[in-house]
PDB file of N, CA and C in Angstrom:
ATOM      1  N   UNK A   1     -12.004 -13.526 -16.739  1.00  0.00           N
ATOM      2  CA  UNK A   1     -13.203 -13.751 -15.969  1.00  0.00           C
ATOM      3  C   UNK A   1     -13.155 -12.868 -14.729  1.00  0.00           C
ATOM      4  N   UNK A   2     -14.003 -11.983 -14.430  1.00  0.00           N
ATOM      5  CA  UNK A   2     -14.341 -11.303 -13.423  1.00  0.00           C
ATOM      6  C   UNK A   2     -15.256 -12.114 -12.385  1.00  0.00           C
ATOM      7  N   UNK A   3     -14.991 -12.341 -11.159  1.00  0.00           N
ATOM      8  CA  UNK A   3     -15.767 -12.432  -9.592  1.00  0.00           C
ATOM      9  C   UNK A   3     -16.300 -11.241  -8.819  1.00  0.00           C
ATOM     10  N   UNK A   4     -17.300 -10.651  -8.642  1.00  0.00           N
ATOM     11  CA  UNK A   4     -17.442 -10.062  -7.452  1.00  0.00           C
ATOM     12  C   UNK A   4     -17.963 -10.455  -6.273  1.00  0.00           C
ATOM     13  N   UNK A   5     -17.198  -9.715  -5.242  1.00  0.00           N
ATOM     14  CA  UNK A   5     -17.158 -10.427  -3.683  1.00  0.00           C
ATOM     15  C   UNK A   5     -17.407  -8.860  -3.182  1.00  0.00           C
ATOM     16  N   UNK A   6     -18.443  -8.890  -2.162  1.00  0.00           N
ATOM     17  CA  UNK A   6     -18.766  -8.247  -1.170  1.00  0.00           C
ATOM     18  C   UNK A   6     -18.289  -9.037   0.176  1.00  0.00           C
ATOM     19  N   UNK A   7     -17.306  -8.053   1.316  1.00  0.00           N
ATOM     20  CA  UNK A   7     -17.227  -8.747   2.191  1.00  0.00           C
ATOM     21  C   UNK A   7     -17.123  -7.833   3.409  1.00  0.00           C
ATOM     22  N   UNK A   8     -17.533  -7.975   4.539  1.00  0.00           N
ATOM     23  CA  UNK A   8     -17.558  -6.871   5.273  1.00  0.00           C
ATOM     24  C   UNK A   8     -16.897  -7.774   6.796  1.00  0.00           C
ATOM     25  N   UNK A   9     -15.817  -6.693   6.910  1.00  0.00           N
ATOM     26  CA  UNK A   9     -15.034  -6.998   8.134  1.00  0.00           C
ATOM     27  C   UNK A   9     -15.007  -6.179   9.225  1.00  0.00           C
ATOM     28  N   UNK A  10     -15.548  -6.949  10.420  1.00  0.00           N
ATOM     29  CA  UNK A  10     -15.648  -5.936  11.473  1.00  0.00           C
ATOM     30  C   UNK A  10     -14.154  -6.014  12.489  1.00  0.00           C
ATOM     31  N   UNK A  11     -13.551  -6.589  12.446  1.00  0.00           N
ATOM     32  CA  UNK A  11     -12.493  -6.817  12.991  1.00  0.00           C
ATOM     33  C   UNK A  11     -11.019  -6.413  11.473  1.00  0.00           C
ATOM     34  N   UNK A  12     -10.540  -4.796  12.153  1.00  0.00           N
ATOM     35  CA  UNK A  12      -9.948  -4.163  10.877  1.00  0.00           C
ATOM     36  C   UNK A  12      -8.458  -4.813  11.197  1.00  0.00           C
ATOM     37  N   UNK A  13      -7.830  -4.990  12.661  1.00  0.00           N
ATOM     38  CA  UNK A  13      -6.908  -6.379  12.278  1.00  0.00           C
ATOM     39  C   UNK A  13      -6.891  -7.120  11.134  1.00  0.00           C
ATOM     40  N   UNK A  14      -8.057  -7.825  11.166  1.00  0.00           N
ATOM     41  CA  UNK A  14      -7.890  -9.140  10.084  1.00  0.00           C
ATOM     42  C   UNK A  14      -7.724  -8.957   8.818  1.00  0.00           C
ATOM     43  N   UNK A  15      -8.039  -7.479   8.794  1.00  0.00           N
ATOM     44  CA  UNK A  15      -8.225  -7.040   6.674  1.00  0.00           C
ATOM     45  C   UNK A  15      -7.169  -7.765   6.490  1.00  0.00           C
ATOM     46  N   UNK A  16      -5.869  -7.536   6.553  1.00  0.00           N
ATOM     47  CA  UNK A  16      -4.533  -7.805   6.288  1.00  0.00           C
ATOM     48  C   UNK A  16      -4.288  -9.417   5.585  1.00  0.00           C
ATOM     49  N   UNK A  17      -4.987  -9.928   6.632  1.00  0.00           N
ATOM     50  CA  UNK A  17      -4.863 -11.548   6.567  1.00  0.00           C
ATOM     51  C   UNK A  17      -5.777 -11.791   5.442  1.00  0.00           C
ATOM     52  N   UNK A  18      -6.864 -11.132   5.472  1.00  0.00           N
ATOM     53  CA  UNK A  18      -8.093 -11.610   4.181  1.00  0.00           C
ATOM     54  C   UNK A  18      -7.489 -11.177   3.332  1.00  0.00           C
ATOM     55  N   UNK A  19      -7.051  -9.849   2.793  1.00  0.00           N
ATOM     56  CA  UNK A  19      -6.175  -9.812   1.543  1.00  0.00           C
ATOM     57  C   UNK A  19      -5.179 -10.233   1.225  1.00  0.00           C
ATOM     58  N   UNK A  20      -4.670 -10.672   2.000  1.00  0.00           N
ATOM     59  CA  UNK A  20      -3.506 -12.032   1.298  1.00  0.00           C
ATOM     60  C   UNK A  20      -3.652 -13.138   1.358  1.00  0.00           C
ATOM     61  N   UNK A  21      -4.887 -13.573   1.892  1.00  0.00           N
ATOM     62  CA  UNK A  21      -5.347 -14.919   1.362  1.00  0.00           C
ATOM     63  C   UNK A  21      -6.493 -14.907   0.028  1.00  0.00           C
ATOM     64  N   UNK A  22      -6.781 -13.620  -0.077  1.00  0.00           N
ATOM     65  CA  UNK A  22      -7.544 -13.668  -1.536  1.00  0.00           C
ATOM     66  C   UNK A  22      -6.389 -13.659  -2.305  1.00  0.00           C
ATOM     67  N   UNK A  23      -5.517 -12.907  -2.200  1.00  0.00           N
ATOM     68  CA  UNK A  23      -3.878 -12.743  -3.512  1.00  0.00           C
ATOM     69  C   UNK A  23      -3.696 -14.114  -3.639  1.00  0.00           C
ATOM     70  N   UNK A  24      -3.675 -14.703  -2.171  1.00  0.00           N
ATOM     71  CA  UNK A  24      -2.723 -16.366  -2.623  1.00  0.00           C
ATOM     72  C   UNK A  24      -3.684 -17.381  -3.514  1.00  0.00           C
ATOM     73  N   UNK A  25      -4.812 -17.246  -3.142  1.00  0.00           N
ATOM     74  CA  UNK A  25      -5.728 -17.889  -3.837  1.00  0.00           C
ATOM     75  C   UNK A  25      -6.818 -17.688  -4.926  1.00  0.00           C
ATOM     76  N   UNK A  26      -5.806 -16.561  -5.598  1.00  0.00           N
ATOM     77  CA  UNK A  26      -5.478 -16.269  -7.263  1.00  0.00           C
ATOM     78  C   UNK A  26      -6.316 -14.647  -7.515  1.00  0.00           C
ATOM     79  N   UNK A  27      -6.743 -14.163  -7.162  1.00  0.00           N
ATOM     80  CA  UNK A  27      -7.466 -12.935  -7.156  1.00  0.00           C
ATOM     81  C   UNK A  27      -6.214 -11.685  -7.452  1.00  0.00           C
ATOM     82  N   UNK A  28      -6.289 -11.125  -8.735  1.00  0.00           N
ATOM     83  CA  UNK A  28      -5.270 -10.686  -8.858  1.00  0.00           C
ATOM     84  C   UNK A  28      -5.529  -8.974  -9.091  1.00  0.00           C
ATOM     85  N   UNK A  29      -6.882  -8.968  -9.172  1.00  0.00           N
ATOM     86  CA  UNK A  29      -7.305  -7.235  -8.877  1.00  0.00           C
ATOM     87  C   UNK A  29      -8.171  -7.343  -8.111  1.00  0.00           C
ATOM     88  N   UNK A  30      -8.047  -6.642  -7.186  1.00  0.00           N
ATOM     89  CA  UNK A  30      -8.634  -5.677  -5.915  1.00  0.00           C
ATOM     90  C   UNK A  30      -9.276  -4.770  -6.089  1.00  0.00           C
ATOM     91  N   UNK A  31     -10.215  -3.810  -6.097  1.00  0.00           N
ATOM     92  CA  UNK A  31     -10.875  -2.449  -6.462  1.00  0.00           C
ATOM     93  C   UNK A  31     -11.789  -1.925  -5.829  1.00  0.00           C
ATOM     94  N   UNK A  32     -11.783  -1.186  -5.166  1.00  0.00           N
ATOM     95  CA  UNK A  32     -12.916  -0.535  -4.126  1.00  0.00           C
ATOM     96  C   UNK A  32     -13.181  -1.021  -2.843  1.00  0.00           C
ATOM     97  N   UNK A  33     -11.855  -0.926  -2.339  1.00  0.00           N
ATOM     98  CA  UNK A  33     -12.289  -1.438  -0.676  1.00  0.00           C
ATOM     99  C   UNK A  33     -12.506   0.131  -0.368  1.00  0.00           C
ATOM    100  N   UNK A  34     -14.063   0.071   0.542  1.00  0.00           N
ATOM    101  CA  UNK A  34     -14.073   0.838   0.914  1.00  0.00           C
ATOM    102  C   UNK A  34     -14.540   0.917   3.064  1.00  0.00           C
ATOM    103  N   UNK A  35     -14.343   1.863   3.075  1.00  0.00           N
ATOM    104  CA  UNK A  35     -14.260   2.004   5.171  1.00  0.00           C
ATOM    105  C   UNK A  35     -15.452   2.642   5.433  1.00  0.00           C
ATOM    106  N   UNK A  36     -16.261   1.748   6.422  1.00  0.00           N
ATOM    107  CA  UNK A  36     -17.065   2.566   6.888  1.00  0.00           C
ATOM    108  C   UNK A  36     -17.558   2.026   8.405  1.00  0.00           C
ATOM    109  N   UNK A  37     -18.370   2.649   8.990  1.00  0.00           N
ATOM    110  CA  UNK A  37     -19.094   2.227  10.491  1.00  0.00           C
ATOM    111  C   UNK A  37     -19.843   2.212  10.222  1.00  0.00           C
ATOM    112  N   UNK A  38     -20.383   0.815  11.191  1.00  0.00           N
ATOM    113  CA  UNK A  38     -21.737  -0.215  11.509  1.00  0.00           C
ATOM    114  C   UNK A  38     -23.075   1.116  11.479  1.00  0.00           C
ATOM    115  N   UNK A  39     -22.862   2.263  12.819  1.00  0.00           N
ATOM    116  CA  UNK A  39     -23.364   2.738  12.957  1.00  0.00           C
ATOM    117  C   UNK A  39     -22.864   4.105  13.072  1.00  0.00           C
ATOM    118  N   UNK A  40     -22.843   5.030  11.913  1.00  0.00           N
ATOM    119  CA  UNK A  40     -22.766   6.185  11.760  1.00  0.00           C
ATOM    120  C   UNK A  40     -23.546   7.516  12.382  1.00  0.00           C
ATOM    121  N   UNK A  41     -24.776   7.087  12.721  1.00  0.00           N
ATOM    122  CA  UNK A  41     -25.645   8.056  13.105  1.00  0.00           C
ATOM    123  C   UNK A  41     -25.076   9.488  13.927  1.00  0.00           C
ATOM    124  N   UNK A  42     -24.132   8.874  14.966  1.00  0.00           N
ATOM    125  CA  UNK A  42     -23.618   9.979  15.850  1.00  0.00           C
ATOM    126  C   UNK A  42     -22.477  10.819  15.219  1.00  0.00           C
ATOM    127  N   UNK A  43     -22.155  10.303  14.339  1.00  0.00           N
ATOM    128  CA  UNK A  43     -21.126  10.849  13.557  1.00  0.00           C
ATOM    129  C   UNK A  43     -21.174  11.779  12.568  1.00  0.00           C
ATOM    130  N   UNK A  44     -22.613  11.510  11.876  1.00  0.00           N
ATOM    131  CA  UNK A  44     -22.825  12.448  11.019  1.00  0.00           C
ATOM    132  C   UNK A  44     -23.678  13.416  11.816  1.00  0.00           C
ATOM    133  N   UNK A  45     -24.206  13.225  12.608  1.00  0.00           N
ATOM    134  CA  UNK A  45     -24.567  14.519  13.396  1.00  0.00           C
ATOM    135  C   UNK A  45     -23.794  15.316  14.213  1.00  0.00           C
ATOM    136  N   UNK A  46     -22.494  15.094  14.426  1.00  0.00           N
ATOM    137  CA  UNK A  46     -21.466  16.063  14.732  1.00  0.00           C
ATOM    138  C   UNK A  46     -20.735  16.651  13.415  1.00  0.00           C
ATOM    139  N   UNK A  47     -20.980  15.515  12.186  1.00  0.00           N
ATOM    140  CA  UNK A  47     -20.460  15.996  10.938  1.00  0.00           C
ATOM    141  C   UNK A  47     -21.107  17.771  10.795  1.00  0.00           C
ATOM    142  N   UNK A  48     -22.364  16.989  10.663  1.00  0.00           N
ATOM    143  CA  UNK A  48     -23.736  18.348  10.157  1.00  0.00           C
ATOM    144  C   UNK A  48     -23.373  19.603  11.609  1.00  0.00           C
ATOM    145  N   UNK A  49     -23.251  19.238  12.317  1.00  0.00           N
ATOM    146  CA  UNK A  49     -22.915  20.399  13.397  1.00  0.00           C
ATOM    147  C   UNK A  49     -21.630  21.365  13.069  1.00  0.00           C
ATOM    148  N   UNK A  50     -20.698  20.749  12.801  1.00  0.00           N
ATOM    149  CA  UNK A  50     -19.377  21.147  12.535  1.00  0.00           C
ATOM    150  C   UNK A  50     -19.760  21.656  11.416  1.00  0.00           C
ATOM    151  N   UNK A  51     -20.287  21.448  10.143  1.00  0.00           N
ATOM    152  CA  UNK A  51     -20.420  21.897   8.795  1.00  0.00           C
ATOM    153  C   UNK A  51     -21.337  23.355   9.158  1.00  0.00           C
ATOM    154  N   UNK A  52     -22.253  23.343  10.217  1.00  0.00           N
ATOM    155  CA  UNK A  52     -22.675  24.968   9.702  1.00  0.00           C
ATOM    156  C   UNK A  52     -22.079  25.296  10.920  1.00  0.00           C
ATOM    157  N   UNK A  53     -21.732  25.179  11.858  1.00  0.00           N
ATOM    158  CA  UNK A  53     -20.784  26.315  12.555  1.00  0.00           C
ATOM    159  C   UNK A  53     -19.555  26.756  11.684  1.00  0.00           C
ATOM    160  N   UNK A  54     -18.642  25.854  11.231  1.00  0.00           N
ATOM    161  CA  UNK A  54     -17.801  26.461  10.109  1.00  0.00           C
ATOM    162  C   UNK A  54     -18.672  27.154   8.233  1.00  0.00           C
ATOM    163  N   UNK A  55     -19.525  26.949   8.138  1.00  0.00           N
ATOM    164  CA  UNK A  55     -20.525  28.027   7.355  1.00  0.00           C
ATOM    165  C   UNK A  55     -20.989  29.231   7.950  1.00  0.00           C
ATOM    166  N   UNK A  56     -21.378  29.412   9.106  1.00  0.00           N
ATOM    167  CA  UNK A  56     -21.680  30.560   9.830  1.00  0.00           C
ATOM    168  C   UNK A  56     -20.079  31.467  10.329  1.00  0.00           C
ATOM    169  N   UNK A  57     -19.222  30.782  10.189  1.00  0.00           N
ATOM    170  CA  UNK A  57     -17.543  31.135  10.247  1.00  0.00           C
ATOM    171  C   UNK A  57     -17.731  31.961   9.267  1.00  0.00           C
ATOM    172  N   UNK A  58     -17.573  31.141   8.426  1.00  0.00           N
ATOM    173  CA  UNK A  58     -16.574  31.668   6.818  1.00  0.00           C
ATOM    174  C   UNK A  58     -18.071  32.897   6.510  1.00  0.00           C
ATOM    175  N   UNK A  59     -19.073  32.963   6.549  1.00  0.00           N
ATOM    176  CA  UNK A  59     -20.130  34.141   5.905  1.00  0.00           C
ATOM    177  C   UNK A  59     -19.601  34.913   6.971  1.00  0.00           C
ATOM    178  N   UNK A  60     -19.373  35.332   8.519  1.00  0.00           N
ATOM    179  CA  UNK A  60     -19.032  36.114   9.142  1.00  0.00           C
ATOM    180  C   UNK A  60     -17.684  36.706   8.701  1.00  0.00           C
ATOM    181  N   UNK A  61     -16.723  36.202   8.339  1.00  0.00           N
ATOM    182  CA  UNK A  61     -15.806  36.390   7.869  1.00  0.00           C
ATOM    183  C   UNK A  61     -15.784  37.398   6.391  1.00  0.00           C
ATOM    184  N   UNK A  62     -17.060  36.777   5.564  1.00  0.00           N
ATOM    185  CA  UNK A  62     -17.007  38.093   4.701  1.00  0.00           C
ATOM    186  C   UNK A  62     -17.583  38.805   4.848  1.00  0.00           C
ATOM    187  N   UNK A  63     -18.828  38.839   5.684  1.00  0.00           N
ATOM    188  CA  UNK A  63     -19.531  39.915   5.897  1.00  0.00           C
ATOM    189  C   UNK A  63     -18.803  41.245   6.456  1.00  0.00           C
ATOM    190  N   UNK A  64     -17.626  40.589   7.568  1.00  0.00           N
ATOM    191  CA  UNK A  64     -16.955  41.736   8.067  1.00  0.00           C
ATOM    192  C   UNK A  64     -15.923  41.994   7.055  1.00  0.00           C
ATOM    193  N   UNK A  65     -15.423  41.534   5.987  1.00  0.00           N
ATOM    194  CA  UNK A  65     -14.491  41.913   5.315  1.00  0.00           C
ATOM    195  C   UNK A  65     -15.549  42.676   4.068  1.00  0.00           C
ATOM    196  N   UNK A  66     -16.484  42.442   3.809  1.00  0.00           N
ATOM    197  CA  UNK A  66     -17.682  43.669   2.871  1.00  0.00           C
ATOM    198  C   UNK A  66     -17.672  44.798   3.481  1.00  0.00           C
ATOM    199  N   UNK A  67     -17.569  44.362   5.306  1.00  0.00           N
ATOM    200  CA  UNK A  67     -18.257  45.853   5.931  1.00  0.00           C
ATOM    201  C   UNK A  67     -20.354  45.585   6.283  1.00  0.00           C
ATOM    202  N   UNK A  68     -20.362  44.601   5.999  1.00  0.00           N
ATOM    203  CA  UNK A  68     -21.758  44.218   6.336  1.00  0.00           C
ATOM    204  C   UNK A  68     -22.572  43.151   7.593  1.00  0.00           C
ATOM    205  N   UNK A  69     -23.500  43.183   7.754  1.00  0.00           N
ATOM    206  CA  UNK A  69     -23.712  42.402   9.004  1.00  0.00           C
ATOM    207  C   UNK A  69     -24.618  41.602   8.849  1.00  0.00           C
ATOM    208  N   UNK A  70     -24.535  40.148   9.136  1.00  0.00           N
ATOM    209  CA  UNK A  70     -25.196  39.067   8.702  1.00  0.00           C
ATOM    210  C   UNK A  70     -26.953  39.026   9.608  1.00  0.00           C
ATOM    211  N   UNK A  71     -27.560  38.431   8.530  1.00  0.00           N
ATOM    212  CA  UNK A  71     -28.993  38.293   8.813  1.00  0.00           C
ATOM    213  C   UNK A  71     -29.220  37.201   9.746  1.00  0.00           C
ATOM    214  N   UNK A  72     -30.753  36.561   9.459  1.00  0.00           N
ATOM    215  CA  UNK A  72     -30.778  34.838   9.437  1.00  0.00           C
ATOM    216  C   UNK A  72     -30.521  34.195   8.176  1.00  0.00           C
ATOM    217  N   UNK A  73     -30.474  32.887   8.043  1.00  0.00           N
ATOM    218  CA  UNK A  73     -29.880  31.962   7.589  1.00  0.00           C
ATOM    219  C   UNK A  73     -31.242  32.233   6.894  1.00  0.00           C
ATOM    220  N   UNK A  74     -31.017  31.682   5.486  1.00  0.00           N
ATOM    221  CA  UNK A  74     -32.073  32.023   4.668  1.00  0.00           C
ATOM    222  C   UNK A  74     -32.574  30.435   4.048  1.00  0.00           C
ATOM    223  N   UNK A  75     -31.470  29.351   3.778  1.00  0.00           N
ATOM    224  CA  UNK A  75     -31.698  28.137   3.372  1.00  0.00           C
ATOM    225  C   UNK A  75     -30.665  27.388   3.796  1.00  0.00           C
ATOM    226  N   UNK A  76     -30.470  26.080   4.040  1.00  0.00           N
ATOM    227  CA  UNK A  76     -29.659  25.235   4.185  1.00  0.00           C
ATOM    228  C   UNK A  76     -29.575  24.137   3.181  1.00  0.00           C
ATOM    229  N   UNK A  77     -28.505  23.779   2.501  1.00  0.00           N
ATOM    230  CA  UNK A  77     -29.177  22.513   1.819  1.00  0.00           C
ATOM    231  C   UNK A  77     -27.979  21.159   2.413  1.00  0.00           C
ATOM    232  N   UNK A  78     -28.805  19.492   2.296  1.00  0.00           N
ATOM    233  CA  UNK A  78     -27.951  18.709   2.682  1.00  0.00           C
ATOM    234  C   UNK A  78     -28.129  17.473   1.511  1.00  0.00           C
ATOM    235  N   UNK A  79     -27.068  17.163   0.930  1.00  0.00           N
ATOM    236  CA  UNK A  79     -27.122  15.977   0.465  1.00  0.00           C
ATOM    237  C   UNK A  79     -26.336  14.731   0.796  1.00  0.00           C
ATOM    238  N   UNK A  80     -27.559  13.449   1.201  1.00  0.00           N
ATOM    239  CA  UNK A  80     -26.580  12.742   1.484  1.00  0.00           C
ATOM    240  C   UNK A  80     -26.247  11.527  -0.045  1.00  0.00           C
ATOM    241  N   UNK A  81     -24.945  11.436   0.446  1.00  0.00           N
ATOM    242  CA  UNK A  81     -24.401  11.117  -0.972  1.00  0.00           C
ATOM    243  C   UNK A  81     -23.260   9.850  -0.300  1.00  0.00           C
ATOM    244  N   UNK A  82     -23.011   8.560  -1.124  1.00  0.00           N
ATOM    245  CA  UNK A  82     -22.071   8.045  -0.909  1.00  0.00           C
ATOM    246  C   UNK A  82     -21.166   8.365  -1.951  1.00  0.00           C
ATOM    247  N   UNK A  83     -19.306   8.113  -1.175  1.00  0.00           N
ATOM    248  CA  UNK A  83     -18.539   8.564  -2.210  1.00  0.00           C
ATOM    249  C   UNK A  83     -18.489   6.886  -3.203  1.00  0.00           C
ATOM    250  N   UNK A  84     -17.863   7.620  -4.707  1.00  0.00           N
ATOM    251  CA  UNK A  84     -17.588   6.756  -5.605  1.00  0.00           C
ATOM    252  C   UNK A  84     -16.525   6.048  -5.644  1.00  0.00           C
ATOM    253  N   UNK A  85     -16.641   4.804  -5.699  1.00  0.00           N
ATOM    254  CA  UNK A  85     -15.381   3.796  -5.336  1.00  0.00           C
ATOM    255  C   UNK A  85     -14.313   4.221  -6.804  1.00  0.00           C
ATOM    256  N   UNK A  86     -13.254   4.286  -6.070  1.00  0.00           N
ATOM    257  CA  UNK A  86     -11.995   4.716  -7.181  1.00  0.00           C
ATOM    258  C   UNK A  86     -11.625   3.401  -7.659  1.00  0.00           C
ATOM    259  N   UNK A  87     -11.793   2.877  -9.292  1.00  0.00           N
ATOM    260  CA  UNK A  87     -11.302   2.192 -10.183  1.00  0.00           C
ATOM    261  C   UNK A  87      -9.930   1.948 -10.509  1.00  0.00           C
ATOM    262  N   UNK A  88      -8.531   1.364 -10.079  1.00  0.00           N
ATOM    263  CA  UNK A  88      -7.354   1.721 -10.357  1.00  0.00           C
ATOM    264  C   UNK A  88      -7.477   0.690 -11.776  1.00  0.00           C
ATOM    265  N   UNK A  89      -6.854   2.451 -12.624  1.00  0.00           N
ATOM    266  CA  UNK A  89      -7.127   1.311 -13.965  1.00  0.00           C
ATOM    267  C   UNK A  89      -5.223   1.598 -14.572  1.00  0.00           C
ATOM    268  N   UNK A  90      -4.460   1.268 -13.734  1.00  0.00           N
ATOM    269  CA  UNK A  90      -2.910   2.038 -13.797  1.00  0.00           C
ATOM    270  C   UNK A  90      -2.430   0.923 -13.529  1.00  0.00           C
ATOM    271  N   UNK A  91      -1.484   0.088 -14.363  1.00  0.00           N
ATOM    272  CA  UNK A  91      -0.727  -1.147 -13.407  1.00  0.00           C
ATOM    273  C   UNK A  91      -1.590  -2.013 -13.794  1.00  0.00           C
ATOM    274  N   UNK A  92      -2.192  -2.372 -14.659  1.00  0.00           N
ATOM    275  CA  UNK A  92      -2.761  -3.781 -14.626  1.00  0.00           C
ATOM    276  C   UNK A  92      -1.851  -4.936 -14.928  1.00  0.00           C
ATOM    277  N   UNK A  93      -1.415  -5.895 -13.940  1.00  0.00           N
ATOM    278  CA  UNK A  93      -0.923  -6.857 -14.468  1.00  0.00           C
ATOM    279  C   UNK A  93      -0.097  -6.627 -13.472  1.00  0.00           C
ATOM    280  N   UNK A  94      -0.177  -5.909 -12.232  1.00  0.00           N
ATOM    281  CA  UNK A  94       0.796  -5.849 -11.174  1.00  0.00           C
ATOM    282  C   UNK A  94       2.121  -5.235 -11.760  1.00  0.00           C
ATOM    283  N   UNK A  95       2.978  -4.815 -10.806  1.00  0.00           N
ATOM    284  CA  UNK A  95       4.494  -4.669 -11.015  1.00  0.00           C
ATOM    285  C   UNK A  95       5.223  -5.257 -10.256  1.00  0.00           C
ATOM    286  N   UNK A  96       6.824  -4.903 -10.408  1.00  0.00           N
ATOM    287  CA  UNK A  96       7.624  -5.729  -9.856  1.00  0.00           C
ATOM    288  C   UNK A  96       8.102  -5.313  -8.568  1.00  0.00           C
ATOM    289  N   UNK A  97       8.730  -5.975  -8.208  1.00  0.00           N
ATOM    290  CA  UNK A  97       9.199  -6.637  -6.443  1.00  0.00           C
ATOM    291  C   UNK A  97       8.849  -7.748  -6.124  1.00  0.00           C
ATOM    292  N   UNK A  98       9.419  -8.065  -4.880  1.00  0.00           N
ATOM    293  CA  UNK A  98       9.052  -8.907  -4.331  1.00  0.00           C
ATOM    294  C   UNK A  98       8.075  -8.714  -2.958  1.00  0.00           C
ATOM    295  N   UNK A  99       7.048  -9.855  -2.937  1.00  0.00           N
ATOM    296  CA  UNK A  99       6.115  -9.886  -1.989  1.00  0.00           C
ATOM    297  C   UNK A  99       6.715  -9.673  -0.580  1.00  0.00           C
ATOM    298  N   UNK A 100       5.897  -8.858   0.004  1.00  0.00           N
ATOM    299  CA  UNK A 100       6.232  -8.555   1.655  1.00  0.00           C
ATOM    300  C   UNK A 100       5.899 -10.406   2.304  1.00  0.00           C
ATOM    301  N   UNK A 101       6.772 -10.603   3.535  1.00  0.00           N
ATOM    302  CA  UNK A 101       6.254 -12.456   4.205  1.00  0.00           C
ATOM    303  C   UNK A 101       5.101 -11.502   5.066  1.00  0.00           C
ATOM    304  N   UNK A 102       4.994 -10.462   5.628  1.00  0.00           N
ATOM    305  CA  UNK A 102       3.655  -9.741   6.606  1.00  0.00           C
ATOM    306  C   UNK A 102       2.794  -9.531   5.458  1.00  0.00           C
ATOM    307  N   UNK A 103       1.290  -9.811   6.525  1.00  0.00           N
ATOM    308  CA  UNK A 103       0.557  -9.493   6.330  1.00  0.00           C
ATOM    309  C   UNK A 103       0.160  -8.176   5.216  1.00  0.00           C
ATOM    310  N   UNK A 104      -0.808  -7.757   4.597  1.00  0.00           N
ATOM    311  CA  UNK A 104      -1.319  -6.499   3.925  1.00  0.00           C
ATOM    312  C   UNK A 104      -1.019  -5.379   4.850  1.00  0.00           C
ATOM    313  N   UNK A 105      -0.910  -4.263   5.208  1.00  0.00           N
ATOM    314  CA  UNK A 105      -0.363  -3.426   6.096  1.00  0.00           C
ATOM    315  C   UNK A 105      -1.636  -2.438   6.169  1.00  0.00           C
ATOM    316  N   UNK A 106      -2.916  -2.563   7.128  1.00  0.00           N
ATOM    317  CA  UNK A 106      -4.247  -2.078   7.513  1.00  0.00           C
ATOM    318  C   UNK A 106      -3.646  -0.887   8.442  1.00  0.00           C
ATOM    319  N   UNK A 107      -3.665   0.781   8.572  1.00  0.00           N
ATOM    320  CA  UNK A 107      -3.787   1.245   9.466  1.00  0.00           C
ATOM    321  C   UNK A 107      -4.707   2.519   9.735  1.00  0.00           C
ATOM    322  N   UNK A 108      -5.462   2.258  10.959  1.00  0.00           N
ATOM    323  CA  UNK A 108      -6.969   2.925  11.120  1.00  0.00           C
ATOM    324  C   UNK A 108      -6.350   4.352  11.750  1.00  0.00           C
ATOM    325  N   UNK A 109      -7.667   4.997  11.151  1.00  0.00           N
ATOM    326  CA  UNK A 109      -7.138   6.579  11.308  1.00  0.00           C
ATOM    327  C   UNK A 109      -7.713   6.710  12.915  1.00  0.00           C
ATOM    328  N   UNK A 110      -6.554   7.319  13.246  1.00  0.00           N
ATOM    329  CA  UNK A 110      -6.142   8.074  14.782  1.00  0.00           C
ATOM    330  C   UNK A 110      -7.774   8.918  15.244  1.00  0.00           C
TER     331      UNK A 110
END
């Protein structure tokens, strides 16, 4: 029997504690936790900034390695796309060791 649970944690401390109280209270595959922010907006607009200054890089870069000299920008294209949650289909049925007594081990990128 399969459950699905959507659960969204704003406090990334606590992941730790929620996934080992779903393990203890029988949930025995996990699949697609995925990370994201409340509010992205500012983020992807330094994303999109950074993406064509390093595009206007790398074409300068061959233009001077052709020997040629760059125009205007002729098209841009943007897609926004979410990534695809990775399926672990390896290990079903868990393996062996023994359980850590800490918490799930959550650590947020620097």
């Amino acid at each position: 029997m399969d459950n699905t649970v959507s659960v969204t944690v704003r406090k990334l401390e606590d992941l730790g504690d929620l996934l080992d109280s779903a393990v203890a209270s029988g949930a025995n595959n996990i699949n697609s936790i995925q990370f994201d922010v409340a509010d992205k907006t500012e983020a992807l607009k330094e994303a999109r900034a950074a993406a064509v200054k390093d595009a206007k890089a790398q074409a300068q870069e061959l233009a001077d390695t052709a020997g040629v000299k760059l125009g205007d920008i002729q098209t841009i294209s943007f897609y926004d796309t979410l990534p695809v949650p990775y399926a672990n289909t390896f290990g079903k049925g868990g393996g062996g060791g023994a359980a850590e007594a800490a918490a799930v081990p959550i650590q947020p990128a620097s």
